[in-house]
PDB file of N, CA and C in Angstrom:
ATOM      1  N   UNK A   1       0.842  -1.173   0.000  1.00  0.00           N
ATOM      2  CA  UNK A   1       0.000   0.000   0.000  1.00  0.00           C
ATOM      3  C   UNK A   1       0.891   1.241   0.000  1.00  0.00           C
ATOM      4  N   UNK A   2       0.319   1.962  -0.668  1.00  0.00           N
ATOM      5  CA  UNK A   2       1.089   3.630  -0.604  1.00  0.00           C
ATOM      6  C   UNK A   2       1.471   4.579   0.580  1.00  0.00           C
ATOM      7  N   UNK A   3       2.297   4.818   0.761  1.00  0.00           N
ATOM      8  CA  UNK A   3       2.354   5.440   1.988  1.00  0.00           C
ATOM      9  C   UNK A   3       1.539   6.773   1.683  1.00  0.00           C
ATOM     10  N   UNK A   4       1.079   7.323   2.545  1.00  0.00           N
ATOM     11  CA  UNK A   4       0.029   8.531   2.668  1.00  0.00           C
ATOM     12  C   UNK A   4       0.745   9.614   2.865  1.00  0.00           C
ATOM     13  N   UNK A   5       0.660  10.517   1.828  1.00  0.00           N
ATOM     14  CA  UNK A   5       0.915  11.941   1.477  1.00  0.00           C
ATOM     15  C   UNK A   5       0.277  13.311   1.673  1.00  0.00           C
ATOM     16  N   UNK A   6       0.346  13.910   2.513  1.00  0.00           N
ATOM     17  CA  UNK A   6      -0.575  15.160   2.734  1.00  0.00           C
ATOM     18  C   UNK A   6       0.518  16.488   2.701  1.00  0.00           C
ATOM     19  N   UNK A   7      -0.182  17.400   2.518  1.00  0.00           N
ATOM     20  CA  UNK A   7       0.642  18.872   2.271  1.00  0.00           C
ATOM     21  C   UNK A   7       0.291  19.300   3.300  1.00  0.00           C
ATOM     22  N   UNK A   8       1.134  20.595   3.863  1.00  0.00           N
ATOM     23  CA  UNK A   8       0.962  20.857   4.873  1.00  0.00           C
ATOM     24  C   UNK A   8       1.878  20.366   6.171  1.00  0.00           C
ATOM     25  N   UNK A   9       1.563  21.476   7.306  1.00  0.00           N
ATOM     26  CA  UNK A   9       2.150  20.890   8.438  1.00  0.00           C
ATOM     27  C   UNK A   9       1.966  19.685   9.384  1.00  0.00           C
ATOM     28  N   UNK A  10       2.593  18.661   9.655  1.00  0.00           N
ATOM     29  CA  UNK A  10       2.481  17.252  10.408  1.00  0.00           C
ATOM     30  C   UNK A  10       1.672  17.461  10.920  1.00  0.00           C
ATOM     31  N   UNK A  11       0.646  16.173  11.675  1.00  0.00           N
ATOM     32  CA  UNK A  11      -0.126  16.394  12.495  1.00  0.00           C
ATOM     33  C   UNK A  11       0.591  16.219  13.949  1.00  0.00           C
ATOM     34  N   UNK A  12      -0.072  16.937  14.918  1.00  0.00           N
ATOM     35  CA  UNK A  12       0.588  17.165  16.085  1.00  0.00           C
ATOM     36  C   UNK A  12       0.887  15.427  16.616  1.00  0.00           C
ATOM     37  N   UNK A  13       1.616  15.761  17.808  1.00  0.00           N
ATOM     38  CA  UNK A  13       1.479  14.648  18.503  1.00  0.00           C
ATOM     39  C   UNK A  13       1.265  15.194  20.058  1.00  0.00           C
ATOM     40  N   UNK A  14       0.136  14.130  20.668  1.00  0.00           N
ATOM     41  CA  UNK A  14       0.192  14.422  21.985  1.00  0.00           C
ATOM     42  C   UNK A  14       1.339  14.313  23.011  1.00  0.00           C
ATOM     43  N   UNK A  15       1.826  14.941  23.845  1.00  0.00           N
ATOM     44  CA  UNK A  15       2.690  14.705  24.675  1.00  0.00           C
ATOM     45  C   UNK A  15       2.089  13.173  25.638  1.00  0.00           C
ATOM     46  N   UNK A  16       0.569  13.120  25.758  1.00  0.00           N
ATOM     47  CA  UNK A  16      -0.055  12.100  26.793  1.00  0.00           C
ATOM     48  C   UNK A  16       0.503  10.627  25.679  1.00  0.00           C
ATOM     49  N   UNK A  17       0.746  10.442  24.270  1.00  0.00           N
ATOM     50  CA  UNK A  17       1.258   9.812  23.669  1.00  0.00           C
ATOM     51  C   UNK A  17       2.779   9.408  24.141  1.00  0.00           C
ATOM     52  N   UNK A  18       3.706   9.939  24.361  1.00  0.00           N
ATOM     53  CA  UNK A  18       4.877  10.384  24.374  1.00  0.00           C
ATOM     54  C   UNK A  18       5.175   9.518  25.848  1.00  0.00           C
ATOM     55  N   UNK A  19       4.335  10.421  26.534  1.00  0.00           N
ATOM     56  CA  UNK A  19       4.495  10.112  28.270  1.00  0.00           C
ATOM     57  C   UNK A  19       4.183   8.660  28.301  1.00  0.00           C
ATOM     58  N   UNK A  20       3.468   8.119  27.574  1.00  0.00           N
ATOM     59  CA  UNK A  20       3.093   7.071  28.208  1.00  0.00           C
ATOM     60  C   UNK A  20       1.417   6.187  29.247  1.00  0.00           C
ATOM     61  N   UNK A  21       0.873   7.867  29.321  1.00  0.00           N
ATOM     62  CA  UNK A  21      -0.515   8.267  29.645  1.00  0.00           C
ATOM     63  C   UNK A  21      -1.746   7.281  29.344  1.00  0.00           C
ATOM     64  N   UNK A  22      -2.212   7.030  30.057  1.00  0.00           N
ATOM     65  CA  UNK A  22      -3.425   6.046  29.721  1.00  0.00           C
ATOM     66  C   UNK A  22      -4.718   6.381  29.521  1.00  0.00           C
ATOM     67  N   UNK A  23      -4.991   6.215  28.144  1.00  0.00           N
ATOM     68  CA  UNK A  23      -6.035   6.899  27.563  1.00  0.00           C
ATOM     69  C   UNK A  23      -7.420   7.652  28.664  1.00  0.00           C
ATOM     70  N   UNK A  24      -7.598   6.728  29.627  1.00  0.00           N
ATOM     71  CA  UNK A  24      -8.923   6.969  30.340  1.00  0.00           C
ATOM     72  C   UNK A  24      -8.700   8.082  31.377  1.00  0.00           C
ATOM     73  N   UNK A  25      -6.686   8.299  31.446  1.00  0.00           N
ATOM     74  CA  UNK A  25      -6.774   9.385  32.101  1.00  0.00           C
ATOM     75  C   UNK A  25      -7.104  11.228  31.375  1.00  0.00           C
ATOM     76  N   UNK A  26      -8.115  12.223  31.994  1.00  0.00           N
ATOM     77  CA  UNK A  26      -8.959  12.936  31.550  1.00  0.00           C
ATOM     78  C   UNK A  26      -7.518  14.181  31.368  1.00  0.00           C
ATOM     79  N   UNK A  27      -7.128  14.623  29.518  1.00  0.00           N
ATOM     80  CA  UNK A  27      -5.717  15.742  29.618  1.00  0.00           C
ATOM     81  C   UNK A  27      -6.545  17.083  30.310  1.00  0.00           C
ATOM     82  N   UNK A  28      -5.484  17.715  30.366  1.00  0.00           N
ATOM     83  CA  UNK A  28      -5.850  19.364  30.724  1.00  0.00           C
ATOM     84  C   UNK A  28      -4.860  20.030  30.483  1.00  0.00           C
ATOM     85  N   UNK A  29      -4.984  21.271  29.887  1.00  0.00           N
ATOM     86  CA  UNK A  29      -4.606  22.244  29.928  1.00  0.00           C
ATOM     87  C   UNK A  29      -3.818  22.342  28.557  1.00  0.00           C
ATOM     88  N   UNK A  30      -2.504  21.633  28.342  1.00  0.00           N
ATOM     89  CA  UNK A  30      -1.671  22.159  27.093  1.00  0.00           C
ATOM     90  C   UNK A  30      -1.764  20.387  26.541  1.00  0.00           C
ATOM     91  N   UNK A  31      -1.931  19.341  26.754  1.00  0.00           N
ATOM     92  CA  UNK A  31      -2.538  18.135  26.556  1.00  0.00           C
ATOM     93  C   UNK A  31      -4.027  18.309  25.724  1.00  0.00           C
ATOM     94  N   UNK A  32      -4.864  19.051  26.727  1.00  0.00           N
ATOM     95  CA  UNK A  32      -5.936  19.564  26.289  1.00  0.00           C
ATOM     96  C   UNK A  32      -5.796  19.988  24.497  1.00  0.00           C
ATOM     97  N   UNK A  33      -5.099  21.094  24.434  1.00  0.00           N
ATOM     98  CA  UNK A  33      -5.359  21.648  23.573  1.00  0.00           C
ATOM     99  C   UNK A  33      -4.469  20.725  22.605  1.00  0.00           C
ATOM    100  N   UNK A  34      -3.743  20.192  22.910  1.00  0.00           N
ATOM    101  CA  UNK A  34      -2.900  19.611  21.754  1.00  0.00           C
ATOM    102  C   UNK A  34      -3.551  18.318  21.266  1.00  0.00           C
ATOM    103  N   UNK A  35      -4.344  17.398  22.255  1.00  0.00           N
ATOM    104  CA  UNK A  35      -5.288  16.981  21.297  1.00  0.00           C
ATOM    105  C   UNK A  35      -6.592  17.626  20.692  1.00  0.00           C
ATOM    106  N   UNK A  36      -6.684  18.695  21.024  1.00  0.00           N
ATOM    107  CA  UNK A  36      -8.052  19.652  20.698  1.00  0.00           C
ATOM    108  C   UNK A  36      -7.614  19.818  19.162  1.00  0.00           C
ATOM    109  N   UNK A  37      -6.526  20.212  19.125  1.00  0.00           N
ATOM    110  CA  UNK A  37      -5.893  20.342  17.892  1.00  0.00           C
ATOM    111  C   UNK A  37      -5.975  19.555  16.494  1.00  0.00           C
ATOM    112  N   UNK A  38      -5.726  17.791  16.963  1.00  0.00           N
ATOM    113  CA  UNK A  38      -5.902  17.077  16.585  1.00  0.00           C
ATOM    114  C   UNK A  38      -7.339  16.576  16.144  1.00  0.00           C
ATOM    115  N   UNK A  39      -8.156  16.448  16.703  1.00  0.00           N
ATOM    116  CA  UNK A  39      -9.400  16.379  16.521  1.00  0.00           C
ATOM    117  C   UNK A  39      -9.798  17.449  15.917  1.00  0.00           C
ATOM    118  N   UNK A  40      -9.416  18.800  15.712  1.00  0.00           N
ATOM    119  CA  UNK A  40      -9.851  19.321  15.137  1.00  0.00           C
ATOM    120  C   UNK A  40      -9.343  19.039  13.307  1.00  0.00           C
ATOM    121  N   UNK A  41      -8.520  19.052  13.393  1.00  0.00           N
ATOM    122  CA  UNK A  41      -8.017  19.109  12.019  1.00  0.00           C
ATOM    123  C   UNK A  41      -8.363  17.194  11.315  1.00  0.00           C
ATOM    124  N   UNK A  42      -8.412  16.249  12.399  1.00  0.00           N
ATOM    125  CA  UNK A  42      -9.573  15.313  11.703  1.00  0.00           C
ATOM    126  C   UNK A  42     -11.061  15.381  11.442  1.00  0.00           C
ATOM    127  N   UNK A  43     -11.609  16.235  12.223  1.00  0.00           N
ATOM    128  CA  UNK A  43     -13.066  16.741  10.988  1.00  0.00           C
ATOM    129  C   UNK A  43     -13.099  17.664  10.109  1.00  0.00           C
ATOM    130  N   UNK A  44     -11.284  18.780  10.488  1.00  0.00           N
ATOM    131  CA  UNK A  44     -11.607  19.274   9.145  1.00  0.00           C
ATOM    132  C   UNK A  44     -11.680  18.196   7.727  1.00  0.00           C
ATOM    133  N   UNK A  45     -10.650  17.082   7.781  1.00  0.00           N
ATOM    134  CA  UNK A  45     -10.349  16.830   6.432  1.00  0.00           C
ATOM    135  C   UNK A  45     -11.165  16.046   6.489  1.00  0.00           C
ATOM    136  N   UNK A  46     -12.448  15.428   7.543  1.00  0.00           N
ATOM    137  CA  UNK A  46     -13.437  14.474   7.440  1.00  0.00           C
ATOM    138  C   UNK A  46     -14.391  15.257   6.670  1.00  0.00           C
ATOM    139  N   UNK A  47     -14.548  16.573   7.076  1.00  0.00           N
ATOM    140  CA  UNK A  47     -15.890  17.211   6.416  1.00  0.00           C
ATOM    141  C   UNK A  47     -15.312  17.875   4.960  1.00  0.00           C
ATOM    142  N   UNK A  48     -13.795  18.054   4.808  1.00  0.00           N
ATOM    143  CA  UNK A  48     -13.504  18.226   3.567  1.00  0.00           C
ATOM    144  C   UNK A  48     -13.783  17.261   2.763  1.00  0.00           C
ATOM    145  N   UNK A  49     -13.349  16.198   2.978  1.00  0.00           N
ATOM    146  CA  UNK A  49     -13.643  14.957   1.830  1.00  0.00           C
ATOM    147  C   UNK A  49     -15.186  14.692   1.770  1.00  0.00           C
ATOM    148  N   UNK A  50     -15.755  15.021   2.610  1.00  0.00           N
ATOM    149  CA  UNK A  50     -17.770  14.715   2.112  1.00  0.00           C
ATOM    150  C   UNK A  50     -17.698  16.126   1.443  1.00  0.00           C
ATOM    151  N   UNK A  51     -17.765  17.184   1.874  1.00  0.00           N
ATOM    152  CA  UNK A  51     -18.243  18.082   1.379  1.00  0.00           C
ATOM    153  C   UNK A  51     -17.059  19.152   0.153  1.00  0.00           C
ATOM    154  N   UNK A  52     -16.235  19.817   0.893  1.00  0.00           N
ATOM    155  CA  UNK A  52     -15.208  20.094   0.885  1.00  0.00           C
ATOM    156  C   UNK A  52     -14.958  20.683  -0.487  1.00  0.00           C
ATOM    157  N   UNK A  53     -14.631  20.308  -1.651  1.00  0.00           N
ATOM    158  CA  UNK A  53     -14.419  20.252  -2.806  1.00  0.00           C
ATOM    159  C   UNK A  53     -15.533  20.279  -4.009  1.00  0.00           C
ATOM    160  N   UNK A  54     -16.724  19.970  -3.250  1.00  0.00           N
ATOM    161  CA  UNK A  54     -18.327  19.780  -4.495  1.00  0.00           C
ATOM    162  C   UNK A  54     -17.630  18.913  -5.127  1.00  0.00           C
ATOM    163  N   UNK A  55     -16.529  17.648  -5.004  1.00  0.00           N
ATOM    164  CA  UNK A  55     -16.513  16.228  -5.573  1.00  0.00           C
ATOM    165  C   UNK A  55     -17.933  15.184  -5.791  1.00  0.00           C
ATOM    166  N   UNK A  56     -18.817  15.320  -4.653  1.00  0.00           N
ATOM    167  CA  UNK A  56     -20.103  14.512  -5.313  1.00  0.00           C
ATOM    168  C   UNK A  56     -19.523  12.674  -4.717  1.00  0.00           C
ATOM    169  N   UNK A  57     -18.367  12.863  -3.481  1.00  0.00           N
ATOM    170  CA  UNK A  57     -18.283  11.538  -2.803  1.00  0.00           C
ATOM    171  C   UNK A  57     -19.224  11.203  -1.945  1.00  0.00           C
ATOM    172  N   UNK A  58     -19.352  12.076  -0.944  1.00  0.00           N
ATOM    173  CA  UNK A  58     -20.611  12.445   0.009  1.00  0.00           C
ATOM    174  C   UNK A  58     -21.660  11.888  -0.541  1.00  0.00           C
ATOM    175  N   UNK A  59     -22.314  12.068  -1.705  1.00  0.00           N
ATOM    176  CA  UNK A  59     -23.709  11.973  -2.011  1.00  0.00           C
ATOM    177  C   UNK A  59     -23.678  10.234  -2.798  1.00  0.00           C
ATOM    178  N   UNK A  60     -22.703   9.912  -3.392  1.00  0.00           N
ATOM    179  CA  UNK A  60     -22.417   8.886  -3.816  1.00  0.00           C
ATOM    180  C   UNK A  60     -21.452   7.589  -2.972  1.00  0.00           C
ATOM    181  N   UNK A  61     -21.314   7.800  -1.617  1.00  0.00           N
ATOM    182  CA  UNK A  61     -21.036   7.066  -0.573  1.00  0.00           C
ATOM    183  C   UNK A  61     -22.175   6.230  -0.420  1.00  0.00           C
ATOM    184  N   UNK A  62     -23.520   6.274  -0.410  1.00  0.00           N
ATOM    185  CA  UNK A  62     -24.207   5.489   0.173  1.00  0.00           C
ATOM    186  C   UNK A  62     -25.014   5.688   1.524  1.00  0.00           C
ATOM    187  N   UNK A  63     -26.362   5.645   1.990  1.00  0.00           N
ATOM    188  CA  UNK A  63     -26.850   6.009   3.251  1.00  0.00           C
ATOM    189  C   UNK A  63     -26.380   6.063   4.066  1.00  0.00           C
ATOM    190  N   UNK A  64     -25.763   4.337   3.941  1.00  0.00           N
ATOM    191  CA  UNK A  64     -24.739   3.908   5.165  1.00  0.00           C
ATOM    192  C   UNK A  64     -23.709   4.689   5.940  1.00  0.00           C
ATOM    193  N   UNK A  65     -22.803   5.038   4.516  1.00  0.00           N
ATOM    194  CA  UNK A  65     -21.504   5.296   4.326  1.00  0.00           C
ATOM    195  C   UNK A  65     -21.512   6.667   5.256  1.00  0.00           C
ATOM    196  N   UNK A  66     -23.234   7.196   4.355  1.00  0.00           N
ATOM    197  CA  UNK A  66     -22.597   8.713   4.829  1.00  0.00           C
ATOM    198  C   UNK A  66     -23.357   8.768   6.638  1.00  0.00           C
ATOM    199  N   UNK A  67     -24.061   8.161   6.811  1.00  0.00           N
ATOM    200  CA  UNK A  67     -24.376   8.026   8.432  1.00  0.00           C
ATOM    201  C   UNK A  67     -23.425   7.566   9.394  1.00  0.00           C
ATOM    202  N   UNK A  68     -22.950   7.135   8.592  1.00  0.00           N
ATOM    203  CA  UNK A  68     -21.181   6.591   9.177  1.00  0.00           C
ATOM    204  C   UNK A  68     -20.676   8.338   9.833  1.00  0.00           C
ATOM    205  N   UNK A  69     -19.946   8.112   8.327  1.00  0.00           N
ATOM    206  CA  UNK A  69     -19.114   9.698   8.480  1.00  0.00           C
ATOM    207  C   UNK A  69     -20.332  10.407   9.434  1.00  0.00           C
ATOM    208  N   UNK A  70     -21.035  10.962   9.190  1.00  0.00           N
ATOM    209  CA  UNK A  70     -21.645  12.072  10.076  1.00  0.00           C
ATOM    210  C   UNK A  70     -21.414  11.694  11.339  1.00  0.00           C
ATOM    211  N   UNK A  71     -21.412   9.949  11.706  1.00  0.00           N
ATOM    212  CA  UNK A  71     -21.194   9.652  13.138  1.00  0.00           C
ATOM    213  C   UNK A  71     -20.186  10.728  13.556  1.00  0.00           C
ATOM    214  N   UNK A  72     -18.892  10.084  12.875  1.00  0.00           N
ATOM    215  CA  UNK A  72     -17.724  10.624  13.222  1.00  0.00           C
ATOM    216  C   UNK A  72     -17.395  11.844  13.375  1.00  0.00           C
ATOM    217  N   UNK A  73     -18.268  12.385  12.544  1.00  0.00           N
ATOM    218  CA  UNK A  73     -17.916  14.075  12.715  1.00  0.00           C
ATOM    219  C   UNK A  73     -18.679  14.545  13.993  1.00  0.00           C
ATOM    220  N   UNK A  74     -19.630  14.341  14.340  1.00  0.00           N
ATOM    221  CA  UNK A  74     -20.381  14.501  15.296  1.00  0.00           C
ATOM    222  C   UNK A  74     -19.710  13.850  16.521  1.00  0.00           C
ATOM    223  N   UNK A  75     -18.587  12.588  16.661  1.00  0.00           N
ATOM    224  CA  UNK A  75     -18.166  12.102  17.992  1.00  0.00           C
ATOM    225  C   UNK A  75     -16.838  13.109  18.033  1.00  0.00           C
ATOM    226  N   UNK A  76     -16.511  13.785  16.829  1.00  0.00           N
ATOM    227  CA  UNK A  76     -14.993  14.462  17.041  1.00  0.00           C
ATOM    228  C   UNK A  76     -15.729  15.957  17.481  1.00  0.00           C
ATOM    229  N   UNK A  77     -16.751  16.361  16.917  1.00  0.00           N
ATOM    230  CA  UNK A  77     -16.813  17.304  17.331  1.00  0.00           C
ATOM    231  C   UNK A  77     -17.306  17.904  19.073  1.00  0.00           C
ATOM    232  N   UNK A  78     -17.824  16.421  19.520  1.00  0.00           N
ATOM    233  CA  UNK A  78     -18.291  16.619  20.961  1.00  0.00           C
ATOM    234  C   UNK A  78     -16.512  15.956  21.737  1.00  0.00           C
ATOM    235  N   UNK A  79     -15.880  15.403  21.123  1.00  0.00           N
ATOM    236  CA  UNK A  79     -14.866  15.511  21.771  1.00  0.00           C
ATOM    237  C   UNK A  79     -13.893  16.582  21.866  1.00  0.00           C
ATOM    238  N   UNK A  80     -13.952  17.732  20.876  1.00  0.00           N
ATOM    239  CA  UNK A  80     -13.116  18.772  20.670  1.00  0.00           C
ATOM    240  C   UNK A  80     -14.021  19.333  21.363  1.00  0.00           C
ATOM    241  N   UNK A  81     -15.436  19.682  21.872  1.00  0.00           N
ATOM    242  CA  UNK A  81     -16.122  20.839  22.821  1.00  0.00           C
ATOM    243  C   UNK A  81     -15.285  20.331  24.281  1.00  0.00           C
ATOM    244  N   UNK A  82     -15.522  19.166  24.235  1.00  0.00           N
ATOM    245  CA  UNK A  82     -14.404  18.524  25.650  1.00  0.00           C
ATOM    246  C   UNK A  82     -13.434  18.787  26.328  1.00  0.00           C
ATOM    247  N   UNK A  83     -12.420  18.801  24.587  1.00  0.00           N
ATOM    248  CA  UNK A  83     -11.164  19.255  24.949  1.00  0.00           C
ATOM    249  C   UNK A  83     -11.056  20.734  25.744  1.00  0.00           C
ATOM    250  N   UNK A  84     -11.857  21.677  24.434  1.00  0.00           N
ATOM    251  CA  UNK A  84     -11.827  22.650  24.677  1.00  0.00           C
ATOM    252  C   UNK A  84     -11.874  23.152  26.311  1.00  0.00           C
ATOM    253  N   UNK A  85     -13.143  22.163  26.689  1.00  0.00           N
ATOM    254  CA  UNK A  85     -13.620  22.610  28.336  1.00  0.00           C
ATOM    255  C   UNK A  85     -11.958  22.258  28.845  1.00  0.00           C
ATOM    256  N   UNK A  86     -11.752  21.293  28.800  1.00  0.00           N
ATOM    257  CA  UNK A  86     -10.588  20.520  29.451  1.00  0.00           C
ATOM    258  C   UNK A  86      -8.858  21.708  29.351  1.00  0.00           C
ATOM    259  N   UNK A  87      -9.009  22.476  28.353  1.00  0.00           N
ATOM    260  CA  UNK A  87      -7.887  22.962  28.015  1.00  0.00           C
ATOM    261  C   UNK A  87      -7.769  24.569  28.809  1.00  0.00           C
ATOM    262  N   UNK A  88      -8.706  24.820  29.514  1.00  0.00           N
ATOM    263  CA  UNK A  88      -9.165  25.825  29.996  1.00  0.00           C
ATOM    264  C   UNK A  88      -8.762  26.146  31.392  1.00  0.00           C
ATOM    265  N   UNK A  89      -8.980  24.539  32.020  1.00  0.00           N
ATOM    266  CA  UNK A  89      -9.031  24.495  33.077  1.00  0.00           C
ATOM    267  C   UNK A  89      -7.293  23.952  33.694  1.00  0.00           C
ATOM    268  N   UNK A  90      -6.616  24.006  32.250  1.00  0.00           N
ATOM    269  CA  UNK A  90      -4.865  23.455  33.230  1.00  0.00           C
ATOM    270  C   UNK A  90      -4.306  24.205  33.555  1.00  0.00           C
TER     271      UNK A  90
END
């Protein structure tokens, strides 16, 4: 398989990655935002590729497909309101 090519700057990495951190523990403050970050810029390019371009993938995905995606955009986006709360408070 191809290795995956994007333009632009890397996507971040969490430091709670790094450390060693266990997912269920809740980040704050600069954790916070650095996965806030992350999640954010995965629904950007989630809602770019449905919508994004007027490509016509979105509409030709399938009911399924696209109730799928909307899941996702909708679980990243209540996790980035999260972060947000979370990044506030470190």
């Amino acid at each position: 398989m191809a290795d995956r090519i994007m333009a632009g700057r890397s996507t971040p990495q969490s430091p709670r990655r790094k450390s060693g951190a266990t997912p269920s523990s809740t980040p704050t403050g600069e954790d916070a935002r650095d996965l806030l970050e992350i999640k954010l810029a995965q629904l950007n390019s989630l809602l770019w590729c449905c919508y994004g371009d007027g490509n016509g993938w979105f509409e030709e995905a399938g009911e399924k497909h696209r109730d799928h995606m909307l899941w996702i955009a909708a679980d990243l986006a209540r996790e980035a309101e999260r972060l947000l709360g979370e990044s506030g408070r470190g």
